[in-house]
Protein backbone atom coordinates (compact mmCIF):
# COMPACT_ATOMS: atom_id res chain seq x y z
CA UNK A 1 0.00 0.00 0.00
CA UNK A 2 1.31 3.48 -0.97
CA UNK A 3 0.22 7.20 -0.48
CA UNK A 4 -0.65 7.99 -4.18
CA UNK A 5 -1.39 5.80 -6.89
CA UNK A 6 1.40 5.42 -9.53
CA UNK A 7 1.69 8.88 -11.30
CA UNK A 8 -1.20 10.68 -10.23
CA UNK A 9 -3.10 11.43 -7.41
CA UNK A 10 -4.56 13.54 -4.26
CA UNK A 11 -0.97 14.05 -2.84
CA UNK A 12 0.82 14.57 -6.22
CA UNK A 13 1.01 17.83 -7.61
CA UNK A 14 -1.00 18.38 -10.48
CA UNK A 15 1.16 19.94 -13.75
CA UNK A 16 -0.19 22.10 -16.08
CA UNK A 17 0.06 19.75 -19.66
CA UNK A 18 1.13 21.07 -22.64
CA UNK A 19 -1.50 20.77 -25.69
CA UNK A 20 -0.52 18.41 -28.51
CA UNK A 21 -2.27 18.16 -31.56
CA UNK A 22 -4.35 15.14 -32.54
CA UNK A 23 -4.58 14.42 -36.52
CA UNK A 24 -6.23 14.54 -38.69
CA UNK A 25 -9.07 16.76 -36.66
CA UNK A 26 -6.15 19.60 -35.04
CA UNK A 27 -8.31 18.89 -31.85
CA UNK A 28 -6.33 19.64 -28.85
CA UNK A 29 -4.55 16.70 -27.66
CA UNK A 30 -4.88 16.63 -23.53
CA UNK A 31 -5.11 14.31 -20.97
CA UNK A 32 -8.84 12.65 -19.87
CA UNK A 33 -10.70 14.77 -17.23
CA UNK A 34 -11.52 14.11 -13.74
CA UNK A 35 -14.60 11.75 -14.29
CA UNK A 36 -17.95 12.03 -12.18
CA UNK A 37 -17.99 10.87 -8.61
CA UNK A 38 -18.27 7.13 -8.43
CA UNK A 39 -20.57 4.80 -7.44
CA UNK A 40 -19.62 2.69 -3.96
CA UNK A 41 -21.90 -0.31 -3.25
CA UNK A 42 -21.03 -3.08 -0.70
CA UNK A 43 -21.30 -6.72 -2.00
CA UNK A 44 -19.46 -8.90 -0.32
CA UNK A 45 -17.02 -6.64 -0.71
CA UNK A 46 -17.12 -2.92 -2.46
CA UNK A 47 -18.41 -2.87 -5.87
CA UNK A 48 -16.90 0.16 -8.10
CA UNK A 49 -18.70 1.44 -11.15
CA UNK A 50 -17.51 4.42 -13.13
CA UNK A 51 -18.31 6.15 -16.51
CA UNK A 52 -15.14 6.84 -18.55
CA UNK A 53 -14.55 10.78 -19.58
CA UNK A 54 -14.35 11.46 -23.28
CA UNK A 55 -11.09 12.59 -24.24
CA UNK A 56 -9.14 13.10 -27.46
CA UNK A 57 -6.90 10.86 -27.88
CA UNK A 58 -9.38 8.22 -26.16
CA UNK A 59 -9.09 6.98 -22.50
CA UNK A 60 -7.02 3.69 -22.58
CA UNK A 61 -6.08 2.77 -18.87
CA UNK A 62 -7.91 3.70 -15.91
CA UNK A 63 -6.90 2.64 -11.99
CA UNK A 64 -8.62 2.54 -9.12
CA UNK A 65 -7.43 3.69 -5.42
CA UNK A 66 -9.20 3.09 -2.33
CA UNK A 67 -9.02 3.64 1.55
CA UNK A 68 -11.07 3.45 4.83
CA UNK A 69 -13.72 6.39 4.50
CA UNK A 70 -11.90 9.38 6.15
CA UNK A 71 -8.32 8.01 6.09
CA UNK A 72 -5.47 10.09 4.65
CA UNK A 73 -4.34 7.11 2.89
CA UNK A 74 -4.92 5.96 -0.78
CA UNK A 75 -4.38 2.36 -1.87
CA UNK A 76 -4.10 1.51 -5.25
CA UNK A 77 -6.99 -1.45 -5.65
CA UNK A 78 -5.02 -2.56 -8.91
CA UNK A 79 -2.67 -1.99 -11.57
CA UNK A 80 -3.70 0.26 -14.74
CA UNK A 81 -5.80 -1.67 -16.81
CA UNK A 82 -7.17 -1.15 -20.03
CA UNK A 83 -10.65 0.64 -20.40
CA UNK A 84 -13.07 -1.47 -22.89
CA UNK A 85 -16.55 0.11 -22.08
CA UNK A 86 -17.89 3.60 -21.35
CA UNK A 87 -18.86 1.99 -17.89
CA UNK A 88 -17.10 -0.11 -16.11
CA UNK A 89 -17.58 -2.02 -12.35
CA UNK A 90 -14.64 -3.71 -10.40
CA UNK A 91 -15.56 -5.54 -7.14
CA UNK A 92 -12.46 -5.47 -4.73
CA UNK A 93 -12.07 -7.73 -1.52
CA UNK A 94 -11.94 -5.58 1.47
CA UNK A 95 -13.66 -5.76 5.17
CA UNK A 96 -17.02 -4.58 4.32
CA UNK A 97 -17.72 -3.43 8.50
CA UNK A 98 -15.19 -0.97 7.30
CA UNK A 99 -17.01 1.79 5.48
CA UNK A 100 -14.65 2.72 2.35
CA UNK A 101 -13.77 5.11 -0.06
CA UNK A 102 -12.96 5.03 -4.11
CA UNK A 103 -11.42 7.07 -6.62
CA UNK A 104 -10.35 6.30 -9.95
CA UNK A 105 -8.00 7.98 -12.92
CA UNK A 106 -7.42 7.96 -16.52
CA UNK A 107 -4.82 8.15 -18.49
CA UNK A 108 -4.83 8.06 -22.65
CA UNK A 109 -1.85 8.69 -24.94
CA UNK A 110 -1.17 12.28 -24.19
CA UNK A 111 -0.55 11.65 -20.22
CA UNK A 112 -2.60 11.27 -16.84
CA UNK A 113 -5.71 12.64 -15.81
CA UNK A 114 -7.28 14.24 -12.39
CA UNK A 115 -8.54 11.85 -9.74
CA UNK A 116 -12.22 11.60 -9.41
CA UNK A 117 -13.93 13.62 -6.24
CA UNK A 118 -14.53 11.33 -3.58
């Protein structure tokens, strides 16, 4: 268990990125944006669901990071994986008498995203 999530994160300074160009459109090339809250559900553990941010170049990883509701600490729930749906659900293994928090992140070509609000 670590503090931030690999890359990105509440305790990482956020950078300003520098717009690239997508072809053939000249659409502004950034990273994905902080996607809507999420959805926590307990179910035998905590069941995740998220909608994926539209982004140019497309989303193609997204991680989640969790905690005990209220902690300062942030636990990555898995690696990066790749996105395949605009929704997607993960249920993770964790004591369900402890209430718990979830963010996720993006990332596409161009770089990472914002966490989601908790």
């Amino acid at each position: 268990c670590y503090h931030s999530p690999a890359g990105c994160g509440p305790s990482s300074p956020s950078s300003s990125p520098t717009a690239a160009f997508f072809q053939p459109a000249l659409v502004p090339a950034l990273p994905p944006a902080a996607p809507a809250p999420l959805c926590v559900t307990t179910l035998g553990g905590i069941l995740v669901r998220w909608s994926i941010p539209k982004a140019v170049p497309p989303v193609t990883m997204s991680q989640v990071a969790l905690r005990p509701a209220g902690s300062g600490n942030w636990c990555a729930a898995a690696q990066w994986r790749p996105v395949s749906a605009p929704q997607c659900e993960m249920l993770y293994e964790v004591d369900i008498a402890i209430p718990h928090e979830a963010i996720v992140c993006f990332r596409n070509d161009v770089g990472l995203g914002e966490w989601s609000a908790v």
